[in-house]
C-alpha atoms as a PDB file:
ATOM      1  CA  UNK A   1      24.174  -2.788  -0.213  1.00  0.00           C
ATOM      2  CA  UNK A   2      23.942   0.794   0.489  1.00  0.00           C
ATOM      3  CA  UNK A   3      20.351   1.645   0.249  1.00  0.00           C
ATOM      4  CA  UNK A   4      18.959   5.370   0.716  1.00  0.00           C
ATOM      5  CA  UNK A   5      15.214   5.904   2.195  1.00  0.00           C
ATOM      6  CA  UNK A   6      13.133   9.085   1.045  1.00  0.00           C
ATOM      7  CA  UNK A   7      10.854  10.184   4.280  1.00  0.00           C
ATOM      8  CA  UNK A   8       9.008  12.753   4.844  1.00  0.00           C
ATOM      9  CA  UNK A   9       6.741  14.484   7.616  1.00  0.00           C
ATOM     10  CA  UNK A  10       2.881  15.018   6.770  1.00  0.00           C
ATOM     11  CA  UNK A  11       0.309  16.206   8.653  1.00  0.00           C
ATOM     12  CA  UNK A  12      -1.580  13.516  10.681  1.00  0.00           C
ATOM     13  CA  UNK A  13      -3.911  12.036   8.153  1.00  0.00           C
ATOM     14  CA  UNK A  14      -7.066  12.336  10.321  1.00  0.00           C
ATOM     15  CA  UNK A  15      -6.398  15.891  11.322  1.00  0.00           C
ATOM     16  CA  UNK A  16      -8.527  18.688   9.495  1.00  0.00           C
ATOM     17  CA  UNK A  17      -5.985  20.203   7.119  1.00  0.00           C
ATOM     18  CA  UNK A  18      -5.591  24.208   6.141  1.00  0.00           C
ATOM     19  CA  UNK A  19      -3.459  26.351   3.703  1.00  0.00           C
ATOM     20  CA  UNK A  20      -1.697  29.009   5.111  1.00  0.00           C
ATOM     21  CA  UNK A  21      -4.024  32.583   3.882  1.00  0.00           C
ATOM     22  CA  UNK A  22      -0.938  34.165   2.780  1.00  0.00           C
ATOM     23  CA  UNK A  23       0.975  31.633   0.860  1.00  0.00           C
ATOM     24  CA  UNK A  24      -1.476  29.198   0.473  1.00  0.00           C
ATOM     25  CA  UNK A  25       0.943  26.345   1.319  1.00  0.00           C
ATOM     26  CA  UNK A  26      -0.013  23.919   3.555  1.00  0.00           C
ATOM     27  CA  UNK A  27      -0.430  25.270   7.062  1.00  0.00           C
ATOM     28  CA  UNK A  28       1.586  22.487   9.422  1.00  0.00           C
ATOM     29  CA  UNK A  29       1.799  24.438  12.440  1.00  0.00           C
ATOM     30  CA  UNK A  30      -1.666  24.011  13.222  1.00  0.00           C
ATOM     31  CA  UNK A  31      -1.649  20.166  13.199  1.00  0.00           C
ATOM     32  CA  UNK A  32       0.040  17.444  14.515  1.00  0.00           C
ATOM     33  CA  UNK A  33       3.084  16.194  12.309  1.00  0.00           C
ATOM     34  CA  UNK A  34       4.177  12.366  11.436  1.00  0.00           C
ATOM     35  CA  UNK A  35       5.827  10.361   9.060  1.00  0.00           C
ATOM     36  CA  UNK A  36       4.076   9.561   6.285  1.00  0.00           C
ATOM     37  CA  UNK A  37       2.792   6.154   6.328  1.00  0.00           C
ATOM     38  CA  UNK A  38       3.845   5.199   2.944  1.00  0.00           C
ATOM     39  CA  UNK A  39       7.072   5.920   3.889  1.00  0.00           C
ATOM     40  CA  UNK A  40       7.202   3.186   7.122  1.00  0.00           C
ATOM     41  CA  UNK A  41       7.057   0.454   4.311  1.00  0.00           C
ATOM     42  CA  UNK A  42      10.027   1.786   2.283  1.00  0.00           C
ATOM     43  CA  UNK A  43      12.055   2.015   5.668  1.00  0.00           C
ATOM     44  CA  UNK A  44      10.953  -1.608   5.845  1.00  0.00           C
ATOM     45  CA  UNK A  45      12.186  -2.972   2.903  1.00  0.00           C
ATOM     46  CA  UNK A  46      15.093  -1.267   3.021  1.00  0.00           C
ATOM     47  CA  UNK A  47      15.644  -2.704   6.676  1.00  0.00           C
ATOM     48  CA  UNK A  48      14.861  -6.229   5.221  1.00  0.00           C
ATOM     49  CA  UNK A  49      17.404  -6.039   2.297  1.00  0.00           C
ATOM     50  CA  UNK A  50      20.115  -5.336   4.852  1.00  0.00           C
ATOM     51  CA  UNK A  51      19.167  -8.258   7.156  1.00  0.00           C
ATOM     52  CA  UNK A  52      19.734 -10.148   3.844  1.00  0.00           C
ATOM     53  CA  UNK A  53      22.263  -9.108   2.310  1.00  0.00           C
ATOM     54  CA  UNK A  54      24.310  -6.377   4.959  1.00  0.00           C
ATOM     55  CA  UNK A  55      25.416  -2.889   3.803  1.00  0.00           C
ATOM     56  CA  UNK A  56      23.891   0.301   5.243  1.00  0.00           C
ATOM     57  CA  UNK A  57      20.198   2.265   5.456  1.00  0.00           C
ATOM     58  CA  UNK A  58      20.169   5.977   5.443  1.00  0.00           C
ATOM     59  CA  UNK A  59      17.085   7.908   5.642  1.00  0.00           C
ATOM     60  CA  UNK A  60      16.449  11.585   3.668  1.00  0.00           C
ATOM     61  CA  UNK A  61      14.718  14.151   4.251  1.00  0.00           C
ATOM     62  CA  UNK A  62      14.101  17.285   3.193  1.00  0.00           C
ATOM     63  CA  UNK A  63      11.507  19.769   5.701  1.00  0.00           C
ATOM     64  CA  UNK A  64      11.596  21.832   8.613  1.00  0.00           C
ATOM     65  CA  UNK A  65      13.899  21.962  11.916  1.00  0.00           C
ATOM     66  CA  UNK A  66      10.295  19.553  13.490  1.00  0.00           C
ATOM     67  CA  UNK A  67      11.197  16.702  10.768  1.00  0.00           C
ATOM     68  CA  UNK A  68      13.604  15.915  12.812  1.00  0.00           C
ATOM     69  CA  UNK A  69      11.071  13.521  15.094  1.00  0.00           C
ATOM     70  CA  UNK A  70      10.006  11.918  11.776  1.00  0.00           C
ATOM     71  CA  UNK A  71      14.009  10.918  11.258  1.00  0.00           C
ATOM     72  CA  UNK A  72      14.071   9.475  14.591  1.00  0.00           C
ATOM     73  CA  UNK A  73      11.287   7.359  14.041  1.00  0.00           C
ATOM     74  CA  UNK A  74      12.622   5.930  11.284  1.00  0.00           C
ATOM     75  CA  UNK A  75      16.162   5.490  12.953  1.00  0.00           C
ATOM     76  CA  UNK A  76      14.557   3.881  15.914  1.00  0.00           C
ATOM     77  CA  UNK A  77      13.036   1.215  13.492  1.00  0.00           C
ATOM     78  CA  UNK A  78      16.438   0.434  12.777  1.00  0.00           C
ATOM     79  CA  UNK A  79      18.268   2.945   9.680  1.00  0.00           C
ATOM     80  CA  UNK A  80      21.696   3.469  10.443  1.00  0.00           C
ATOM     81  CA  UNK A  81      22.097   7.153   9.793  1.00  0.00           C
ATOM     82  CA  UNK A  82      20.293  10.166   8.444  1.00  0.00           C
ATOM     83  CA  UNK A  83      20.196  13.459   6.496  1.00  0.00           C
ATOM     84  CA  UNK A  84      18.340  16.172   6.761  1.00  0.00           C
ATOM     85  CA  UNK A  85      17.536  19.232   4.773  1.00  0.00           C
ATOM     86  CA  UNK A  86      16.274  21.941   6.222  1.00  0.00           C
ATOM     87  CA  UNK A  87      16.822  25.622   5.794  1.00  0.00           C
ATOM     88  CA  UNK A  88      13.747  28.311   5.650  1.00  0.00           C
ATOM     89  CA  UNK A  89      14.743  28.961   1.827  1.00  0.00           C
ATOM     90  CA  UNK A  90      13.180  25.882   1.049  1.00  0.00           C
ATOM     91  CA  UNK A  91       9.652  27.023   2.468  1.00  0.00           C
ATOM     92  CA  UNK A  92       7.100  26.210  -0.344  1.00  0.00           C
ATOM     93  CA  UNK A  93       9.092  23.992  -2.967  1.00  0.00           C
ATOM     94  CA  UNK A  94       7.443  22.682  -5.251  1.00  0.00           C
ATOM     95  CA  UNK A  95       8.124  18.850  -6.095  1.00  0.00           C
ATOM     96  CA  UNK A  96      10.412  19.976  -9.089  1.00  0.00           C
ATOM     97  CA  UNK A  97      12.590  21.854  -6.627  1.00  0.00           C
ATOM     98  CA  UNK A  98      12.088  19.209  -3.674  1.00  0.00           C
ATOM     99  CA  UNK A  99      13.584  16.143  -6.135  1.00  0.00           C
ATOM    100  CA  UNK A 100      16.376  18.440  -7.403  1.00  0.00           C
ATOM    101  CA  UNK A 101      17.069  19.070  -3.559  1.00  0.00           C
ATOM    102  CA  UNK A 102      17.034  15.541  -2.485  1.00  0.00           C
ATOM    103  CA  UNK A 103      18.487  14.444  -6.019  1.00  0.00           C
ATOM    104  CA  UNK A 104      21.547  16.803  -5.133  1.00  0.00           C
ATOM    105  CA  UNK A 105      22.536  14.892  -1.757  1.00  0.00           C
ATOM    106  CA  UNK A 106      21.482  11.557  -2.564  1.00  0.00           C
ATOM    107  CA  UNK A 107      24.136  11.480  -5.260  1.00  0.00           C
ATOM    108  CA  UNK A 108      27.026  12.213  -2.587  1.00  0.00           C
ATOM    109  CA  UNK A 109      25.708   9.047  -0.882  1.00  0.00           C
ATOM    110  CA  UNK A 110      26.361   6.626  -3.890  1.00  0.00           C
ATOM    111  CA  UNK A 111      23.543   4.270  -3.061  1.00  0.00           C
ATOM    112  CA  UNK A 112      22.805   0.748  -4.801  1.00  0.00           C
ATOM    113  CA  UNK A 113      18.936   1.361  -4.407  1.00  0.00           C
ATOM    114  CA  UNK A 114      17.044   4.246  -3.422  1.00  0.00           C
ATOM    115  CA  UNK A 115      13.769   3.118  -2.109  1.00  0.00           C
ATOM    116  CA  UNK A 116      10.184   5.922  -2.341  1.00  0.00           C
ATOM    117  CA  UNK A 117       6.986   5.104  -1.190  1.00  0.00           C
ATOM    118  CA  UNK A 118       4.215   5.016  -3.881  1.00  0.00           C
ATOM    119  CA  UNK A 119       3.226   8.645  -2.582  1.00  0.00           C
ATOM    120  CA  UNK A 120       2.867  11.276   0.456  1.00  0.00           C
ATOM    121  CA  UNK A 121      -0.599  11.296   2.136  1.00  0.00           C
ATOM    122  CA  UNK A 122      -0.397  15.113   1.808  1.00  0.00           C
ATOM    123  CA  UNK A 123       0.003  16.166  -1.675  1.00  0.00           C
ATOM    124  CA  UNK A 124       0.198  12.784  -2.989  1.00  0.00           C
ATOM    125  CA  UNK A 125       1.331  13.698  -6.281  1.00  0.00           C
ATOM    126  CA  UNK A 126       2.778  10.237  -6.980  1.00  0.00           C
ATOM    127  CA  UNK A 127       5.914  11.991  -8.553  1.00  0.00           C
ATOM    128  CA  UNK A 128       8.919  12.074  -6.433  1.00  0.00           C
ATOM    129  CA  UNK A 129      10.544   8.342  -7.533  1.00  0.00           C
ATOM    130  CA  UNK A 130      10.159   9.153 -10.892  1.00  0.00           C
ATOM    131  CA  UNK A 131      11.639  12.617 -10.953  1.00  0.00           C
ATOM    132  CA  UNK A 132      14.489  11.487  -8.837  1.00  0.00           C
ATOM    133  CA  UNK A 133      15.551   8.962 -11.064  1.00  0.00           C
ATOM    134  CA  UNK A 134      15.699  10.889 -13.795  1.00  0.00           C
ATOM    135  CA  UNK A 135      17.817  13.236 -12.106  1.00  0.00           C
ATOM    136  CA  UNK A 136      19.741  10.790 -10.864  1.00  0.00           C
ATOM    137  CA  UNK A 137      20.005   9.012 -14.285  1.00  0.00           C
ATOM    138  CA  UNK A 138      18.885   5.632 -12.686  1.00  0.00           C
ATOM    139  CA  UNK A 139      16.361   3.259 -13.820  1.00  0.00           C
ATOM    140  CA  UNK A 140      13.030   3.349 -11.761  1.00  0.00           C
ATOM    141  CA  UNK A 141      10.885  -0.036 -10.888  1.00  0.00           C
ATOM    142  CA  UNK A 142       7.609   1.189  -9.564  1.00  0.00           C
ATOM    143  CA  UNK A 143       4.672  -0.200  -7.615  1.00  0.00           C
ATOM    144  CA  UNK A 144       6.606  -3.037  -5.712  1.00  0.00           C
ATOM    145  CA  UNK A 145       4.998  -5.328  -3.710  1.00  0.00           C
ATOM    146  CA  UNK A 146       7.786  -7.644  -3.457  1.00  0.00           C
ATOM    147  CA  UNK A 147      11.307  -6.977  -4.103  1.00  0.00           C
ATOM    148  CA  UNK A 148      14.097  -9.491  -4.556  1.00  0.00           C
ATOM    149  CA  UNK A 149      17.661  -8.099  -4.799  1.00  0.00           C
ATOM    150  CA  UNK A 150      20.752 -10.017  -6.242  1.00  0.00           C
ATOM    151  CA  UNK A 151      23.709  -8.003  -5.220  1.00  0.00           C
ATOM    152  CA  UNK A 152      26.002 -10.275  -7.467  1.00  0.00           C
ATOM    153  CA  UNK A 153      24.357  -9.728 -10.313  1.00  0.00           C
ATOM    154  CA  UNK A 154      23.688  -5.833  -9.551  1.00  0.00           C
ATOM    155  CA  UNK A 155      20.114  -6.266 -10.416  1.00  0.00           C
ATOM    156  CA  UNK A 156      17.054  -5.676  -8.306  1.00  0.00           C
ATOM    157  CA  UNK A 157      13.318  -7.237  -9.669  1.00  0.00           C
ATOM    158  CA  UNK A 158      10.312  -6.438  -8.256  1.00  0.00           C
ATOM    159  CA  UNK A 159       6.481  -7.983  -8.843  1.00  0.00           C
ATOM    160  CA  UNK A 160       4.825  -4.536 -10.014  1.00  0.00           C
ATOM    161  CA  UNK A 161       1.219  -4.644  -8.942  1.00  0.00           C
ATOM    162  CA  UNK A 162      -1.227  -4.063 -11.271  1.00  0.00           C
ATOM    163  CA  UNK A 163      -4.689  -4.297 -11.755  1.00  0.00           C
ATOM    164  CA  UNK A 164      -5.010  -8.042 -13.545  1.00  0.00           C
ATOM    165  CA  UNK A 165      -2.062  -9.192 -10.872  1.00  0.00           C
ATOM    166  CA  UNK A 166       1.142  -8.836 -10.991  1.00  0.00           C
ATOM    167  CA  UNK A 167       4.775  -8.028 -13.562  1.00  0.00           C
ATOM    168  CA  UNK A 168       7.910  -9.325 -13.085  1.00  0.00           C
ATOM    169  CA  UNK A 169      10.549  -6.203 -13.452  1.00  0.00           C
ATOM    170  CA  UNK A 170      14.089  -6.370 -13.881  1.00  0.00           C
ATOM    171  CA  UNK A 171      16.531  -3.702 -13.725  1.00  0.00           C
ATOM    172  CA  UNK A 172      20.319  -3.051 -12.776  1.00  0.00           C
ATOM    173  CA  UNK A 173      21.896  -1.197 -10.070  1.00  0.00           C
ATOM    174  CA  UNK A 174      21.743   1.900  -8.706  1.00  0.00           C
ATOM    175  CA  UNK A 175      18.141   1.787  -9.125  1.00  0.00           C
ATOM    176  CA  UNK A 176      14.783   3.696  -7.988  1.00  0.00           C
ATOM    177  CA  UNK A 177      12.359   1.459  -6.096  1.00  0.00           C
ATOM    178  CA  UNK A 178       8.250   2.451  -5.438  1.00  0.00           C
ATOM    179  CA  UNK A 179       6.849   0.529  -3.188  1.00  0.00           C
ATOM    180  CA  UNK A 180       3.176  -0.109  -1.954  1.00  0.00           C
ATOM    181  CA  UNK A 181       1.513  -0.998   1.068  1.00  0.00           C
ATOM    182  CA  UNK A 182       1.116  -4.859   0.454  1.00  0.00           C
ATOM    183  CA  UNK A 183       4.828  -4.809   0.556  1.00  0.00           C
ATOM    184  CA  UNK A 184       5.552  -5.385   4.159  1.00  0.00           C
ATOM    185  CA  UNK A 185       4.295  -5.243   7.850  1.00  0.00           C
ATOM    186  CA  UNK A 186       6.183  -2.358   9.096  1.00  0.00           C
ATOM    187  CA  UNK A 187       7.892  -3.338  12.697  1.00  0.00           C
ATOM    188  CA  UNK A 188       7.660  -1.449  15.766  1.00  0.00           C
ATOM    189  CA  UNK A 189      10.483   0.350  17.128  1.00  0.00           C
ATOM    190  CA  UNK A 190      11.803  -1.409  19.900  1.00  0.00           C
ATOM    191  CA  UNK A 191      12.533   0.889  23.303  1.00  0.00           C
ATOM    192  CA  UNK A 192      16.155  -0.242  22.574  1.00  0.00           C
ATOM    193  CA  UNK A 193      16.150   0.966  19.002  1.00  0.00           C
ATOM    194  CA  UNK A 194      14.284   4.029  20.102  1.00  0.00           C
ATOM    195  CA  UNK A 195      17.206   4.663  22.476  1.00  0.00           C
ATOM    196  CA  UNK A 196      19.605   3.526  19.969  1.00  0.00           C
ATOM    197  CA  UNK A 197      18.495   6.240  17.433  1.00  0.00           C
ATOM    198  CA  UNK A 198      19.446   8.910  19.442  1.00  0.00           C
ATOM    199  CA  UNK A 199      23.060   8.565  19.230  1.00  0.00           C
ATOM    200  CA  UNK A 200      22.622   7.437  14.935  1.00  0.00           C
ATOM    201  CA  UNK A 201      24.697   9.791  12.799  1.00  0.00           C
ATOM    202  CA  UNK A 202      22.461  12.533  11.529  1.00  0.00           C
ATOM    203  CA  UNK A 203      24.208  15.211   9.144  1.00  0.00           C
ATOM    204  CA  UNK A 204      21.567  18.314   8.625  1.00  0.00           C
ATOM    205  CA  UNK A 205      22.569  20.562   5.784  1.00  0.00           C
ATOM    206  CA  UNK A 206      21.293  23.813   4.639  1.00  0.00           C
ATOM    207  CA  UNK A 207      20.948  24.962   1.308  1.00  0.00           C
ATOM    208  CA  UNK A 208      24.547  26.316   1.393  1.00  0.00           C
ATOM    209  CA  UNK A 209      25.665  22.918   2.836  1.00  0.00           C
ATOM    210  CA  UNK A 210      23.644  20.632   0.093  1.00  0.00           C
ATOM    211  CA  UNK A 211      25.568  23.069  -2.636  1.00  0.00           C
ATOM    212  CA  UNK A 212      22.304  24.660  -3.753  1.00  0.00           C
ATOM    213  CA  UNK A 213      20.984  28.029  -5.552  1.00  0.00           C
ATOM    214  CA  UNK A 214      18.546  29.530  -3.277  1.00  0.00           C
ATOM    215  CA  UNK A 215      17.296  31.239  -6.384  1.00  0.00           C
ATOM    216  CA  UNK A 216      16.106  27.744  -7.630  1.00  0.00           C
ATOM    217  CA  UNK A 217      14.506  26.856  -4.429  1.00  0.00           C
ATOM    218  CA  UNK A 218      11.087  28.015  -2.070  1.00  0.00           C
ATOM    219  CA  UNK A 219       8.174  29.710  -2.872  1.00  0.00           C
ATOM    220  CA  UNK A 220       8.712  32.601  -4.781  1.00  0.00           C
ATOM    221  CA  UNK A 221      10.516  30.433  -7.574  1.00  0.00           C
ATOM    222  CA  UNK A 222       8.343  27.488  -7.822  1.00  0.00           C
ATOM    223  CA  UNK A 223       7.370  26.299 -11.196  1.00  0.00           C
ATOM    224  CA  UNK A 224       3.776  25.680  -9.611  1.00  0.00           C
ATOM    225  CA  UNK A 225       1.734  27.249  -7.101  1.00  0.00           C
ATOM    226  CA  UNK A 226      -1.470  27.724  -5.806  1.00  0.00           C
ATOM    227  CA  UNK A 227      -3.736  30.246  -7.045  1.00  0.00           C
ATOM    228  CA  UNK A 228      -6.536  30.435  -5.189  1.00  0.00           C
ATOM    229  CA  UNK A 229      -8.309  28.176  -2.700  1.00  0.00           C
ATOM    230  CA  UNK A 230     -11.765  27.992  -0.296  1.00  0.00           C
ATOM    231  CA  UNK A 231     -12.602  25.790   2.260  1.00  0.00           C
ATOM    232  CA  UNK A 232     -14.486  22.837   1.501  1.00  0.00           C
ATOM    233  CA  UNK A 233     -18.025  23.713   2.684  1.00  0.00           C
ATOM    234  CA  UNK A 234     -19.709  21.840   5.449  1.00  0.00           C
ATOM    235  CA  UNK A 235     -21.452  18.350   4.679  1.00  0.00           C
ATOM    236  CA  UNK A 236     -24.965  18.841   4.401  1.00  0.00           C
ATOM    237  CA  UNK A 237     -27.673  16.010   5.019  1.00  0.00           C
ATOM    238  CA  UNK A 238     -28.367  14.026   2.339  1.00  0.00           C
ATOM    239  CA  UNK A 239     -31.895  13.329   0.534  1.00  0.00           C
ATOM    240  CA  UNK A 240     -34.395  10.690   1.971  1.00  0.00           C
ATOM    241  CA  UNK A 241     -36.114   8.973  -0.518  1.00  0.00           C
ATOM    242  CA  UNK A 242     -39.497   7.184   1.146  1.00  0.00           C
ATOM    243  CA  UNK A 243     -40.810   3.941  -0.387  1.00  0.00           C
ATOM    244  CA  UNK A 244     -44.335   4.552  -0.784  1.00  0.00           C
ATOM    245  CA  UNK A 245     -44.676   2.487  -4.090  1.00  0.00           C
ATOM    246  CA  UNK A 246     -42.778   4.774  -5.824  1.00  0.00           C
ATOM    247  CA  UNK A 247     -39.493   4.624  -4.546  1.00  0.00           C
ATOM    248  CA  UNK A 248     -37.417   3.509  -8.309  1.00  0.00           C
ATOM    249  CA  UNK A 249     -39.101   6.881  -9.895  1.00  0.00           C
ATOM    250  CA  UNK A 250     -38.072   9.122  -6.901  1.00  0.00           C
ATOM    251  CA  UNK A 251     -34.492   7.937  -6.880  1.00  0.00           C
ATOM    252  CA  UNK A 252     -34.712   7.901 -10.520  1.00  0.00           C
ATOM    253  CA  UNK A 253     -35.714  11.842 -11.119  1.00  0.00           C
ATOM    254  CA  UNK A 254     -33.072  12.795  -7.826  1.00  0.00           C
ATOM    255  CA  UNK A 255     -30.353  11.280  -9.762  1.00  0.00           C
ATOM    256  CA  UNK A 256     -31.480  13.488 -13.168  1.00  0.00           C
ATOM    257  CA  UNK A 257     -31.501  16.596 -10.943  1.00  0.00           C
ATOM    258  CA  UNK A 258     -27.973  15.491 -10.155  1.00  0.00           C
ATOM    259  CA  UNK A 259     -27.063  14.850 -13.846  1.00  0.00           C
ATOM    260  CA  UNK A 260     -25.819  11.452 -12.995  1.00  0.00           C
ATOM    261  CA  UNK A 261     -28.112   9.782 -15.574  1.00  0.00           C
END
């Protein structure tokens, strides 16, 4: 099976976030940078279907020359090679431009099943699986909490989690797969593996090298951007409502003055 990973690098999740003033676009130079957790559980699965069934894992990503330490994490976990896109055209794509990017070098890679987590912490638009596969032309299975691959058959099914349970999916290679967090128990890479990674095949590619248009790509010709944006303002304490009899009427006219009933 050869089975392509989507990663990317996100600021840490507990770190206070900013948008740059100018192009109001996140601002990752002023936080620490990881790999989005959603995307240790797709490197998971992926890792899992090769111990089953053998073939190859390749991680892509698309981000600055700093992604790099995100593409080593997942290599120490145990992908066999990597790609990386990176070229400072690309500052501020949009996800239209970002799937078209990624879209553009997965196809070179002929893969049997490329695997996208559910979302990015960051922007967590949710939209990256589905946009690839329709660039790709590939059927998508989405919300996986188990996947089962048949590589006779060509056909990958998933149970799709849901809110009354689960559905049984079917569809035939190649093939997007989302997956959630219930999926899998993402391992720890080994000192071995983290060794290991650094001599893993990594090809980095510009937007020359991924045969691009750098007038379809970055900032100034995204099909979305940000207007305008303020900082959240700081949490103020909240209202204490004392008991004195007539406790149900005073949380009962606060929540009017709110317009929540």
């Amino acid at each position: 099976m050869n089975i392509v990973v989507t990663v990317k690098q996100v600021p840490d999740t507990w770190a206070e976030k900013k948008l740059d003033p100018v192009t109001r676009t996140t601002d990752r130079k002023s936080v620490d940078n990881v790999i989005n957790e959603m995307d240790e559980y797709g490197v998971e699965e992926a890792l899992k279907i090769k111990e089953a069934h053998g073939g190859e894992v390749t991680v892509v990503t698309m981000g600055p020359e700093k992604a790099i330490e995100t593409i080593r994490k997942a290599l120490s976990m145990g992908a066999d090679k990597a790609v990386h896109i990176t070229d400072e055209q690309l500052v501020g794509s949009d996800a239209l431009q970002t799937s078209a990017a990624l879209a553009k070098v997965i196809s070179t890679l002929s893969p049997d099943i490329v695997i996208t987590a559910a979302e990015a912490s960051d922007a967590r638009g949710g939209v990256l699986g589905a946009l690839l596969a329709e660039r790709l032309g590939f059927p998508q299975l989405t919300q996986a909490r188990k996947v089962t691959v048949d590589p006779g058959a060509g056909t990958v099914r998933i149970e799709r989690q849901a809110d009354n349970g689960y559905a049984l999916v079917e569809a035939s290679t190649p093939v997007v797969v989302g997956v959630v967090e219930k999926i899998n128990q993402p391992r720890y890479p080994s000192f071995k593996g983290i060794m290991a990674a650094k001599k893993k095949p990594l090809t980095t590619l510009s937007v020359a090298d991924a045969g691009l248009d750098a007038s379809t790509v970055g900032l100034a010709n995204a099909a979305s951007t940000v207007v305008d944006a303020q900082p959240a303002p700081p949490r103020q304490s909240g209202t204490i409502v004392k008991d004195e009899g007539d406790g149900g009427t005073k949380a009962a006219e606060f929540l009017v003055a709110q317009k929540l009933i």
